[in-house]
N, C-alpha and C. Protein backbone atom coordinates (compact mmCIF):
# COMPACT_ATOMS: atom_id res chain seq x y z
N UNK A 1 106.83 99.03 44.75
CA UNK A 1 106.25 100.13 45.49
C UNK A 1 104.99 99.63 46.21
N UNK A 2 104.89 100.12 47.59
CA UNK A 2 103.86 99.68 48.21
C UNK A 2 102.51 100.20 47.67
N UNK A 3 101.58 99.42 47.84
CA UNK A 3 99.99 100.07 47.56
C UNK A 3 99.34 100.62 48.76
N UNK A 4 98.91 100.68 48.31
CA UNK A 4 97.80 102.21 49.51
C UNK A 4 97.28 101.19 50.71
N UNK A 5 96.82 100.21 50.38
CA UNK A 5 96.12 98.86 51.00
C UNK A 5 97.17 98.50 52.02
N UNK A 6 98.26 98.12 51.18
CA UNK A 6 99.78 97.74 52.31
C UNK A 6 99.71 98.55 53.56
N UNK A 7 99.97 99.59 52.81
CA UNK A 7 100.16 101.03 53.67
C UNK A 7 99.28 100.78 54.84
N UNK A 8 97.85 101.02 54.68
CA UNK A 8 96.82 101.25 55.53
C UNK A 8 97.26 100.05 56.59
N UNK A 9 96.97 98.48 55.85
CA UNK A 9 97.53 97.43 56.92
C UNK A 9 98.61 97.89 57.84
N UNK A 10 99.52 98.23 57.10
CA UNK A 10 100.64 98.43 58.04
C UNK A 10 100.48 99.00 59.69
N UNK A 11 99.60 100.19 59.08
CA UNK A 11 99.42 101.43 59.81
C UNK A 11 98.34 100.86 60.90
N UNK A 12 97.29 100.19 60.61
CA UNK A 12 96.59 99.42 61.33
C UNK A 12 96.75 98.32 62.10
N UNK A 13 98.15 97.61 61.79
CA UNK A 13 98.78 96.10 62.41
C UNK A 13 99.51 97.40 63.49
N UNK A 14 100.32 98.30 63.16
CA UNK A 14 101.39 99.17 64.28
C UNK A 14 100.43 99.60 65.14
N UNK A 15 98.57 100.33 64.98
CA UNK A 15 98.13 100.93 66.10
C UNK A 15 97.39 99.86 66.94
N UNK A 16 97.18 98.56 66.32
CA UNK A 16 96.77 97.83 67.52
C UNK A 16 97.83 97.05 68.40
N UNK A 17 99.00 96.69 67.73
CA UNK A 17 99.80 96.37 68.72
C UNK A 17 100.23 97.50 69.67
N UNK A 18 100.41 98.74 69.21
CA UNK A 18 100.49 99.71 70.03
C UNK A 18 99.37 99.65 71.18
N UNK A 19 98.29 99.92 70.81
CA UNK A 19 97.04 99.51 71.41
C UNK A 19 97.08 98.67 72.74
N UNK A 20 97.37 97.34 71.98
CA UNK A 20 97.66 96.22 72.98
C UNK A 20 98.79 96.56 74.03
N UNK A 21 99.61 97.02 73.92
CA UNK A 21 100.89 97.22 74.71
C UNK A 21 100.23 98.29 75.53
N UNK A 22 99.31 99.36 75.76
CA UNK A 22 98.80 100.26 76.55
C UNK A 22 98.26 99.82 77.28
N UNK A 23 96.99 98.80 76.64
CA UNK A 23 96.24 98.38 77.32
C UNK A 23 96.30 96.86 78.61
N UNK A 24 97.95 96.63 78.58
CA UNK A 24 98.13 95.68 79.13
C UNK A 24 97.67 95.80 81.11
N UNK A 25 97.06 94.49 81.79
CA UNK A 25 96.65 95.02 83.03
C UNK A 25 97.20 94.33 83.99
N UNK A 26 97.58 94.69 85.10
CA UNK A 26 98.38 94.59 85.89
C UNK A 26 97.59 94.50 87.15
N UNK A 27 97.89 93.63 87.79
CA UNK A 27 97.43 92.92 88.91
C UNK A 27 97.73 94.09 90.41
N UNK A 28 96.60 93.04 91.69
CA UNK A 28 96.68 94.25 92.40
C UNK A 28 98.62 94.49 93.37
N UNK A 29 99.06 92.94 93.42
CA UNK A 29 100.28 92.22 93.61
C UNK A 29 101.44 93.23 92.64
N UNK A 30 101.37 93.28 91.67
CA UNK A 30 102.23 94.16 90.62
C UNK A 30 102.43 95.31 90.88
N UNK A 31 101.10 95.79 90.80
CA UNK A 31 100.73 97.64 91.23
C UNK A 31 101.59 97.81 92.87
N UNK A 32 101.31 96.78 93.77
CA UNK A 32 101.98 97.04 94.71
C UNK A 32 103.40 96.55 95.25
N UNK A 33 103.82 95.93 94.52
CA UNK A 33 104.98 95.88 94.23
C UNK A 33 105.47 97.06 93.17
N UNK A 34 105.06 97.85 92.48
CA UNK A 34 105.86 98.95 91.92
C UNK A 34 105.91 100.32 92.89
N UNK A 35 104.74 99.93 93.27
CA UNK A 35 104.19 101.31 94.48
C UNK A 35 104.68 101.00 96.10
N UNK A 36 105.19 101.37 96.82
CA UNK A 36 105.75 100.80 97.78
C UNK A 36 104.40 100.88 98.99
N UNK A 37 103.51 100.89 98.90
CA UNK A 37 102.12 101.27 99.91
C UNK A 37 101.50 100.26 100.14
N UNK A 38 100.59 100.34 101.58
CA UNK A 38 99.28 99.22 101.65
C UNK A 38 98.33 99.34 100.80
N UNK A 39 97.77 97.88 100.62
CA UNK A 39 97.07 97.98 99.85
C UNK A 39 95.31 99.12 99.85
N UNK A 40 95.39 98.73 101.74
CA UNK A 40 94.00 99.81 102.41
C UNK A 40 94.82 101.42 101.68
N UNK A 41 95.77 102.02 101.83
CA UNK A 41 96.46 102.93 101.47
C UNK A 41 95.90 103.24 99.77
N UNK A 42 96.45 102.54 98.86
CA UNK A 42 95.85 102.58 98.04
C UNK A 42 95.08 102.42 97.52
N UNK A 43 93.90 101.95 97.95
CA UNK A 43 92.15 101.78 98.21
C UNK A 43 91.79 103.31 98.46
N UNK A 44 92.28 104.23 99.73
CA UNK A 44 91.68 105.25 100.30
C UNK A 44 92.49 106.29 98.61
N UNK A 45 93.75 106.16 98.57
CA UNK A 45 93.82 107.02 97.82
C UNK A 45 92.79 106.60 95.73
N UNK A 46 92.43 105.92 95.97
CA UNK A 46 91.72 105.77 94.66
C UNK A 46 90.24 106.25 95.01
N UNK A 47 90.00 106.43 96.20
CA UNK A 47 88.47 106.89 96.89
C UNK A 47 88.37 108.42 96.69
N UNK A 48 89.60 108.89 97.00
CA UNK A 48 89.84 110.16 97.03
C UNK A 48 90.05 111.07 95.61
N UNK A 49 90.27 109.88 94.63
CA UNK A 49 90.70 110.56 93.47
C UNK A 49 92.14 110.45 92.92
N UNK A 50 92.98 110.30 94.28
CA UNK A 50 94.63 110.01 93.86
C UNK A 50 95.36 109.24 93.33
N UNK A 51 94.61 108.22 92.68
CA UNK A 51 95.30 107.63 91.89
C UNK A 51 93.99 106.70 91.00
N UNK A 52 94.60 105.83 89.65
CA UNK A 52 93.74 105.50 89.12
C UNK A 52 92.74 104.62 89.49
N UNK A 53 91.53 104.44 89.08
CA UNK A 53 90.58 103.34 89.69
C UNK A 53 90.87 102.58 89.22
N UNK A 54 90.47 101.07 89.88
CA UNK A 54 90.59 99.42 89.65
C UNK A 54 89.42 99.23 88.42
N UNK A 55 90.01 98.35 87.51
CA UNK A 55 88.55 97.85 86.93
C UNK A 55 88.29 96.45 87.21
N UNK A 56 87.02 95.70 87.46
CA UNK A 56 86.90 94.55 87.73
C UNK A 56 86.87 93.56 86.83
N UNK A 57 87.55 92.62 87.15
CA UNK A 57 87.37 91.48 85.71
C UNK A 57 87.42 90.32 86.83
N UNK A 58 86.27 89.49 86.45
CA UNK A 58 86.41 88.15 86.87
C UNK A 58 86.08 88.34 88.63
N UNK A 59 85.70 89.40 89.03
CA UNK A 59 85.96 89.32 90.38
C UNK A 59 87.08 89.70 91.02
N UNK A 60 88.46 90.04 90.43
CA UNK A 60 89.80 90.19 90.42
C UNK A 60 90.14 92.19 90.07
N UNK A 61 90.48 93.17 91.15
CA UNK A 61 90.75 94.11 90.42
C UNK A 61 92.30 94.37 89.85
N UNK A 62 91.99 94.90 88.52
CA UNK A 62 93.02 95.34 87.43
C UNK A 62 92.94 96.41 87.74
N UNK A 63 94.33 96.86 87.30
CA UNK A 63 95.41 98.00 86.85
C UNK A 63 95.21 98.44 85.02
N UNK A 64 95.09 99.57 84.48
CA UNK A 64 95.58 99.68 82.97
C UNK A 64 97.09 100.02 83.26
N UNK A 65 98.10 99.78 82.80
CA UNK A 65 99.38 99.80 83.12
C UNK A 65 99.68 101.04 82.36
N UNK A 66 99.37 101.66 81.48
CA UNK A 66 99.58 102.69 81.14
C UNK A 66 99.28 103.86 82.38
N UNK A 67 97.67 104.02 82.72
CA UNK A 67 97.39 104.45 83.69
C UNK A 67 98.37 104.77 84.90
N UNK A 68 98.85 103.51 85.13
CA UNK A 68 99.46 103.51 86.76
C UNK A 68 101.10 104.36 86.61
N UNK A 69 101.58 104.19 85.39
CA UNK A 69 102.88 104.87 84.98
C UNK A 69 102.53 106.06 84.58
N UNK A 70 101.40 106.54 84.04
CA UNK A 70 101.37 108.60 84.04
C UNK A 70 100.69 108.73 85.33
N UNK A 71 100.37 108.08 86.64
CA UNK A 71 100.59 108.63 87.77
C UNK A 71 101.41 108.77 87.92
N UNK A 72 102.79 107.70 87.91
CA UNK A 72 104.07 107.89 88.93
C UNK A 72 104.53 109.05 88.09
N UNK A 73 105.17 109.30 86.79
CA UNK A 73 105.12 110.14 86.05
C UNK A 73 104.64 111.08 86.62
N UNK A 74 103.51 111.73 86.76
CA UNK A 74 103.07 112.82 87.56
C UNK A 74 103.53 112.82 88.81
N UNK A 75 104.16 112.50 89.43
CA UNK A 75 104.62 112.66 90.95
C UNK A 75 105.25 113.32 90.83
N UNK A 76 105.71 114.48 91.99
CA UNK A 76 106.60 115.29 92.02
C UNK A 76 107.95 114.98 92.81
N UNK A 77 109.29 115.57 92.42
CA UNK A 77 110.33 115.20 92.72
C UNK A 77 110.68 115.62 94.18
N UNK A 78 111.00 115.25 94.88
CA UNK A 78 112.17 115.61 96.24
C UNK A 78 112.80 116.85 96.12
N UNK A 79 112.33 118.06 96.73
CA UNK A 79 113.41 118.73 96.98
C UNK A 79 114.70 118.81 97.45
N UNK A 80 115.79 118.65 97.02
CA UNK A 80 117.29 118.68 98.19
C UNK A 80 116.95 119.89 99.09
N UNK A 81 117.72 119.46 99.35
CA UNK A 81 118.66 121.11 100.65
C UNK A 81 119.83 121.45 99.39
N UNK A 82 120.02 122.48 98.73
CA UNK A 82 120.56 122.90 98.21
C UNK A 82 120.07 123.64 96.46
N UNK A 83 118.93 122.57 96.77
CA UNK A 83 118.33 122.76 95.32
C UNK A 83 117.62 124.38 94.89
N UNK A 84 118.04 124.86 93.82
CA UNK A 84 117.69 126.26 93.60
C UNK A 84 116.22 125.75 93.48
N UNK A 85 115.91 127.45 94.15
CA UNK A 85 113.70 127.66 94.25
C UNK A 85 113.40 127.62 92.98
């Protein structure tokens, strides 16, 4: 039977790899290759608020990749021509 100690490890090894996997960052090349836009395009819309801000590392701006996927996620779908209101 596991001990309480195990347990806790466990639970603590699963939320930082979890952790890590959120926090992975994604280049400005990546982001725009998932996003089909200019890059000035997505400059103005991060000015505006519309999408997430860059963080700087190294001189180089990053993506949180979590971030950039509950934008697209939040996007809204295409209406058809046919589609009930």
């Amino acid at each position: 039977m596991p001990t309480r100690k195990t347990v806790e490890a466990a639970r603590a090894a699963a939320n930082k790899k979890a952790r890590a996997k959120s926090m992975r960052l994604m280049s400005r090349r990546e982001v725009l290759d998932l996003i089909p836009i200019s890059y000035p395009k997505l400059w103005s819309m991060m000015r505006r608020g519309e999408f997430p801000r860059s963080l700087a590392i190294g001189g180089k701006c990053v993506w949180r990749e979590d971030e950039v996927h509950a934008w697209i996620d939040g996007l809204s779908k295409v209406k058809l021509k046919g589609d009930a209101p």
